[in-house]
N, C-alpha and C. Protein backbone atom coordinates (compact mmCIF):
# COMPACT_ATOMS: atom_id res chain seq x y z
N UNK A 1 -16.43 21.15 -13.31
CA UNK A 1 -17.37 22.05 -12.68
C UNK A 1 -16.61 23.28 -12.17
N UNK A 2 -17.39 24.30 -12.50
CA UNK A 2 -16.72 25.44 -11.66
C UNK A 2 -17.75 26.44 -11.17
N UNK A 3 -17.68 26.99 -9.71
CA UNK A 3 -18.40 27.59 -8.84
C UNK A 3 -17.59 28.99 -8.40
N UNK A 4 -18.29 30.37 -9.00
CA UNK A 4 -17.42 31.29 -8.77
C UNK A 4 -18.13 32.50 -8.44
N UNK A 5 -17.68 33.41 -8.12
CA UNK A 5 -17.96 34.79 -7.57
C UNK A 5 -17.88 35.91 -8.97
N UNK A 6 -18.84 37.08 -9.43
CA UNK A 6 -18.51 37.84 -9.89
C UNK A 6 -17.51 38.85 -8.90
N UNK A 7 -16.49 39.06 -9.62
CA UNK A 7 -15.37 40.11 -9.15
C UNK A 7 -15.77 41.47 -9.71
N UNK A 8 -15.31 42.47 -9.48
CA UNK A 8 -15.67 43.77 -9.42
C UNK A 8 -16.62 43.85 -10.60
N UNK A 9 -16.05 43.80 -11.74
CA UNK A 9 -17.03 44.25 -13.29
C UNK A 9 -17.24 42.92 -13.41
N UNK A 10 -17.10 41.29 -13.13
CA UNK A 10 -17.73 40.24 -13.75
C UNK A 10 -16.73 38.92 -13.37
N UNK A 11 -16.67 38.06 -14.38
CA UNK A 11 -15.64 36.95 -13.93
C UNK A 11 -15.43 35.93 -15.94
N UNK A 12 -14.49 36.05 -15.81
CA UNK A 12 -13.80 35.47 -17.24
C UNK A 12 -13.81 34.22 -17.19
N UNK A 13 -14.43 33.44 -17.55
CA UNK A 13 -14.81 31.95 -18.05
C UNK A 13 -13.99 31.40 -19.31
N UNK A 14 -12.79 32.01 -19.85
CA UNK A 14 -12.18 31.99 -20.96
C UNK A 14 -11.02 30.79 -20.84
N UNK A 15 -10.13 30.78 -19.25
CA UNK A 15 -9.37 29.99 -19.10
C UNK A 15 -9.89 28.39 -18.89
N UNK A 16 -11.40 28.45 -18.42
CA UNK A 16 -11.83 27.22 -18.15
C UNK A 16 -12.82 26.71 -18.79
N UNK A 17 -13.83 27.73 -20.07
CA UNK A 17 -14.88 27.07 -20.62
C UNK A 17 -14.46 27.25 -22.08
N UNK A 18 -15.01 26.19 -23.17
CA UNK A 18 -14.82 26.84 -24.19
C UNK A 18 -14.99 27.66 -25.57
N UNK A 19 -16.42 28.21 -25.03
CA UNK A 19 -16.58 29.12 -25.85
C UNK A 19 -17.05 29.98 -25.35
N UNK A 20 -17.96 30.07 -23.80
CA UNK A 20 -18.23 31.51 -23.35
C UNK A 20 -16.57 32.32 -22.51
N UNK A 21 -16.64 33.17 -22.88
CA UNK A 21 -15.47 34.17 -22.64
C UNK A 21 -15.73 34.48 -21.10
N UNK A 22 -16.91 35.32 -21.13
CA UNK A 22 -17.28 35.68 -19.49
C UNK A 22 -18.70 36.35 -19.07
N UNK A 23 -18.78 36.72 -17.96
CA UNK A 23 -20.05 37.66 -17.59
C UNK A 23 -19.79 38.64 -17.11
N UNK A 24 -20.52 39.67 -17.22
CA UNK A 24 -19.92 40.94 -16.75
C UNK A 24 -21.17 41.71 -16.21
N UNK A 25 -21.56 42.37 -14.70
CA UNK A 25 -21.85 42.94 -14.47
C UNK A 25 -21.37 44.93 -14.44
N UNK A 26 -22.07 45.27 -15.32
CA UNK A 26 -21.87 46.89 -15.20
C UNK A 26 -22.76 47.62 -14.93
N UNK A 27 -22.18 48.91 -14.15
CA UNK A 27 -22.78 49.75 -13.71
C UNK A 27 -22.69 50.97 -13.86
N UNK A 28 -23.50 51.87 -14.60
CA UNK A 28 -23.14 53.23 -14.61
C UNK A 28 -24.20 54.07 -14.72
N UNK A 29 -23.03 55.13 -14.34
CA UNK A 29 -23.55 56.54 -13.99
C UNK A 29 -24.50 57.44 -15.35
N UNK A 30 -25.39 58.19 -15.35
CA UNK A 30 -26.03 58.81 -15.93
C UNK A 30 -24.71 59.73 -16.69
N UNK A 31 -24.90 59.39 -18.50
CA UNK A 31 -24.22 60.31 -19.20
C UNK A 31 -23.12 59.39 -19.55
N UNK A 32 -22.51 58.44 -18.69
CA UNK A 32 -21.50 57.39 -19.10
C UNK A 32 -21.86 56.80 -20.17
N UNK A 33 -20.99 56.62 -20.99
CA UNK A 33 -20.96 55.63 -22.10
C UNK A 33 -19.43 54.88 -22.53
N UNK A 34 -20.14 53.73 -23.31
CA UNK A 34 -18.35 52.87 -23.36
C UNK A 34 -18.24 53.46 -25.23
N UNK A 35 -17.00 53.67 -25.33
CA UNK A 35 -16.44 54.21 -26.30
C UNK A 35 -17.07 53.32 -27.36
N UNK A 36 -17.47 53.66 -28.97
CA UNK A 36 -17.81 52.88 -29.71
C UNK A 36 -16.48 51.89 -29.97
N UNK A 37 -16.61 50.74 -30.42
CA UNK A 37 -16.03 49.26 -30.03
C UNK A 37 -16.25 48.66 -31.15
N UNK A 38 -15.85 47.21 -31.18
CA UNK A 38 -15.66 46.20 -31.94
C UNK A 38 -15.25 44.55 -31.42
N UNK A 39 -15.82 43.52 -31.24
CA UNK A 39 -15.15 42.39 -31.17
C UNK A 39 -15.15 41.63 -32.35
N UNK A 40 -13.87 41.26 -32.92
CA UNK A 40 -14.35 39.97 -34.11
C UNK A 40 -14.24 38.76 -33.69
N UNK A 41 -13.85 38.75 -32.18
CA UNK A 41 -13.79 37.20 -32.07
C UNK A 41 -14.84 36.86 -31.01
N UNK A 42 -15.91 37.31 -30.75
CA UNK A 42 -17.01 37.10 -29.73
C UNK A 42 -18.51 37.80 -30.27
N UNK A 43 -19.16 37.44 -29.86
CA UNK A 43 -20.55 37.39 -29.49
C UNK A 43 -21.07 38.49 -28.20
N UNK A 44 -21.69 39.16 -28.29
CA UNK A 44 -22.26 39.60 -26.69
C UNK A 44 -23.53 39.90 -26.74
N UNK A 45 -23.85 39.44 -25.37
CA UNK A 45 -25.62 39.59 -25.44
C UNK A 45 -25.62 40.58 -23.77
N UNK A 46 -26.69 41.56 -24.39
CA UNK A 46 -26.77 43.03 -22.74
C UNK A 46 -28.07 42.42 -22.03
N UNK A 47 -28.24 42.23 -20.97
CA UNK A 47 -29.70 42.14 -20.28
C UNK A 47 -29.68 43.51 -19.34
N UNK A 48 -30.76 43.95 -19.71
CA UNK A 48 -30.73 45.57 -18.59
C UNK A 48 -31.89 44.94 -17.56
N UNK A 49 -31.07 45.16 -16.12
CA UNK A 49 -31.40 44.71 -15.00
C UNK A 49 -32.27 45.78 -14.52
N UNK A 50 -31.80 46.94 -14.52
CA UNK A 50 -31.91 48.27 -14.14
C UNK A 50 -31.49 49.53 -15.33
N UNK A 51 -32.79 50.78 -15.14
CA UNK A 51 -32.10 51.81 -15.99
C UNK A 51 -32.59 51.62 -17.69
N UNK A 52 -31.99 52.74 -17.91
CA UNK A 52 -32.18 53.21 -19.42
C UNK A 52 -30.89 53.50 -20.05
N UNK A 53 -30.72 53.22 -21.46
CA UNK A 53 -29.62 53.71 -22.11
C UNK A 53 -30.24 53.56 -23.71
N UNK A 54 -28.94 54.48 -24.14
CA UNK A 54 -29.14 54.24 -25.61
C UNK A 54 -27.92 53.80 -26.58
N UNK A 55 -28.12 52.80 -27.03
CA UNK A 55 -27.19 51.78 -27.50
C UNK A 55 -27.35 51.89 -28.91
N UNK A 56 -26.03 51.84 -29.58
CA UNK A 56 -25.87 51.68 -31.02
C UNK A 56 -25.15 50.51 -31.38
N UNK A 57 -25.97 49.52 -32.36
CA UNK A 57 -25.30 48.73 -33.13
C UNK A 57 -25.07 48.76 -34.67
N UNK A 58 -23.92 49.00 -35.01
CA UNK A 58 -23.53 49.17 -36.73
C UNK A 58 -24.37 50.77 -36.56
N UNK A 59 -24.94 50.78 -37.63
CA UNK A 59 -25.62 51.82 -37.85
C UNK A 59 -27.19 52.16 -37.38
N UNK A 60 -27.98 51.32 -36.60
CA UNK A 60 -28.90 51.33 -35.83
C UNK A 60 -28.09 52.02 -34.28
N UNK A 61 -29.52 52.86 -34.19
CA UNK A 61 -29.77 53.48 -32.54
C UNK A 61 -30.91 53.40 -31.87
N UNK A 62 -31.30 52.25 -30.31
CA UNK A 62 -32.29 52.63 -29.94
C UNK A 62 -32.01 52.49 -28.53
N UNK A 63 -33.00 53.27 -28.29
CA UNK A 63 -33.12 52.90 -26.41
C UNK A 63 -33.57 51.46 -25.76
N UNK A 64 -32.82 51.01 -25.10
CA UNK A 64 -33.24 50.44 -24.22
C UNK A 64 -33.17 50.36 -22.72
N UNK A 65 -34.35 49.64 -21.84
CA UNK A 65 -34.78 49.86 -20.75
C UNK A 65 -34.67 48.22 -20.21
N UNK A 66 -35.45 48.08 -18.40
CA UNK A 66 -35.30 47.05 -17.84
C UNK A 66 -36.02 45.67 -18.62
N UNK A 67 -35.26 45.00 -18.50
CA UNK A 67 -35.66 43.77 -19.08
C UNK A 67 -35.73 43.36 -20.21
N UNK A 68 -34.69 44.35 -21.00
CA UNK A 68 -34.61 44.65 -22.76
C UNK A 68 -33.40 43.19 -22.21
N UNK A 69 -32.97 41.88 -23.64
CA UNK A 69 -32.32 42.03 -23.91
C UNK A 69 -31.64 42.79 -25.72
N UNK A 70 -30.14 42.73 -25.57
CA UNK A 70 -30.05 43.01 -26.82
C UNK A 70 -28.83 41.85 -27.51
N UNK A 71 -28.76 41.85 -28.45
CA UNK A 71 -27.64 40.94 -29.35
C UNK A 71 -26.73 42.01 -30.14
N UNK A 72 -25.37 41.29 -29.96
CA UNK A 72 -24.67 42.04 -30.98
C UNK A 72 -23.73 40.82 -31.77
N UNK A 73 -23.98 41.30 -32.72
CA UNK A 73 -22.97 39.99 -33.39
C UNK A 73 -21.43 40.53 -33.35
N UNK A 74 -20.60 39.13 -33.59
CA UNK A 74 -19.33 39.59 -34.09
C UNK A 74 -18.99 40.58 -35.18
N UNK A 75 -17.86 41.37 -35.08
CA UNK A 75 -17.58 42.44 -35.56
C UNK A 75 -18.16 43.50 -36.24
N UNK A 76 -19.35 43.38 -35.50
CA UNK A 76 -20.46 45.14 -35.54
C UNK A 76 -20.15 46.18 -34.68
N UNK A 77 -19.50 47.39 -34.44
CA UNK A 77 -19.18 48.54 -34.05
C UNK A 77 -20.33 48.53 -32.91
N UNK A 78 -20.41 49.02 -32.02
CA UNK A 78 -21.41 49.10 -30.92
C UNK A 78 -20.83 49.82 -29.59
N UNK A 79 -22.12 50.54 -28.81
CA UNK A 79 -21.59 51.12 -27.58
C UNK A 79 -22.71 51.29 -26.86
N UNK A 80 -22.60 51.54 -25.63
CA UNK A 80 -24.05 52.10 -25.24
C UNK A 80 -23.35 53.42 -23.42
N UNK A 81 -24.76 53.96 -23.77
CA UNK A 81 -24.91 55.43 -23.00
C UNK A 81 -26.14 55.25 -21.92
N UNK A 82 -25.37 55.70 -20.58
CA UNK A 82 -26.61 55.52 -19.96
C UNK A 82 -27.69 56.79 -19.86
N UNK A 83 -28.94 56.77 -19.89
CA UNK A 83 -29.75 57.47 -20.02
C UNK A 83 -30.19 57.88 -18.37
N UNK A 84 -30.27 57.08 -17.49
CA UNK A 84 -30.21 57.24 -16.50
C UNK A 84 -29.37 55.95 -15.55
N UNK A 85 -29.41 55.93 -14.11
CA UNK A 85 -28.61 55.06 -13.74
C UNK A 85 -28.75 53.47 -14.35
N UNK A 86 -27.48 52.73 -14.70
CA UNK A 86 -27.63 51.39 -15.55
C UNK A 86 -27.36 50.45 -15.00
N UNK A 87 -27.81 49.52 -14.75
CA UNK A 87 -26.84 48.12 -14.84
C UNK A 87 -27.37 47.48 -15.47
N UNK A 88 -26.48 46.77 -16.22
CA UNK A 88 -26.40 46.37 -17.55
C UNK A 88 -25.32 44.22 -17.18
N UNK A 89 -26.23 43.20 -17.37
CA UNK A 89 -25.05 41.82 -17.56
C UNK A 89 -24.68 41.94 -18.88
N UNK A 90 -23.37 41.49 -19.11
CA UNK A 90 -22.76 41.01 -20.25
C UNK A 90 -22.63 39.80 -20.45
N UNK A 91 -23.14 39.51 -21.49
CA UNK A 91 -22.22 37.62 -21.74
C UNK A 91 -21.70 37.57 -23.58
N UNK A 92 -20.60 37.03 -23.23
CA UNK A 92 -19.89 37.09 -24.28
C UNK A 92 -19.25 35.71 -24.67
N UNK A 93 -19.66 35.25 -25.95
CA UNK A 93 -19.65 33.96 -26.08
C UNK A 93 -18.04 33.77 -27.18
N UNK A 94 -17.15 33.37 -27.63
CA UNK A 94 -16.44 33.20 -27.95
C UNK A 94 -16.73 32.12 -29.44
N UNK A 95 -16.70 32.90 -30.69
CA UNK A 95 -16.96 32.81 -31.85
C UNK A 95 -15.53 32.06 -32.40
N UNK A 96 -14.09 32.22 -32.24
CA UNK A 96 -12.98 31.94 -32.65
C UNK A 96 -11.35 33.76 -33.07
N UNK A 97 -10.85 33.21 -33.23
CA UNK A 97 -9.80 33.63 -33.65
C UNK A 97 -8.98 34.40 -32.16
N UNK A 98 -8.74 35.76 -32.34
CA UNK A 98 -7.85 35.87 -31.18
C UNK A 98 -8.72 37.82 -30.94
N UNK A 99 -8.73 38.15 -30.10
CA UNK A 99 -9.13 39.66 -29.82
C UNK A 99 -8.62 40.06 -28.57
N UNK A 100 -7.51 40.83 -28.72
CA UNK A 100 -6.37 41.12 -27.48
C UNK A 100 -7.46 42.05 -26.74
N UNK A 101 -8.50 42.64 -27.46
CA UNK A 101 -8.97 43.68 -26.06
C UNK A 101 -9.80 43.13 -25.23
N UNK A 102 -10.01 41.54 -25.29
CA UNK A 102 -11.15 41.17 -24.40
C UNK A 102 -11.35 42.02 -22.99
N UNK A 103 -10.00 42.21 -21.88
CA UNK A 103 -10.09 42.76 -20.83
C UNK A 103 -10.05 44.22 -20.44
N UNK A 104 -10.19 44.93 -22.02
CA UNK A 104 -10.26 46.38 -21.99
C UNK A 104 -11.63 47.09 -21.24
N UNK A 105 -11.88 47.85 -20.55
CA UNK A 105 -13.11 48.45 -19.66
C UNK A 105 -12.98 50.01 -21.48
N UNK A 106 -14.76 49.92 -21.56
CA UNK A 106 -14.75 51.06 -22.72
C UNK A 106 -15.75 51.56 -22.22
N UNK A 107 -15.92 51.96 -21.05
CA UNK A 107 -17.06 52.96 -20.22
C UNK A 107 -15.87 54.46 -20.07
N UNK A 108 -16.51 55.48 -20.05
CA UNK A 108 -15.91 56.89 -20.00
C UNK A 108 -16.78 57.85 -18.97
């Protein structure tokens, strides 16, 4: 069993579960966006808590708003922009192999 606190952007479930990676609460500013990206070794799913953005996966672009979720599979290019103020959960499930940027922040 484990009972924990989100820390600033979320909390990493990687050392103790074994296939979700972590959760991540984010928050941003109007005009922020995380650099277009890639995981091949995870899964991530966005729930918008709050706010608007517009998110690209592979070659699809659409907006989404509160209570959207969205899916991204492993190794599809993806990013998202906030349209107005965001918060945005992350959960990222752990598919296999190795992806050194798990703890990289790709908001700008």
């Amino acid at each position: 069993m484990y009972v924990g606190k989100m820390g600033e952007h979320g909390v990493l479930l990687k050392p103790i579960a074994r296939r979700i990676v972590g959760l991540w609460d984010t928050i941003m500013k109007v005009g922020e966006k995380a650099a277009l990206h890639t995981h091949e070794s995870y899964e991530e799913v966005y729930y918008v808590v709050e706010g608007e953005a517009k998110v690209r996966i592979g070659d699809e672009e659409l907006t989404i708003s509160r209570g959207d979720i969205v899916y991204i599979p492993p190794g599809v290019t993806h990013n998202v922009e906030a349209i107005s103020s965001l918060r945005i959960i992350s959960f990222k499930v752990y598919t296999g192999g190795y992806n050194s940027d798990l703890n990289k922040l790709y908001i700008s």
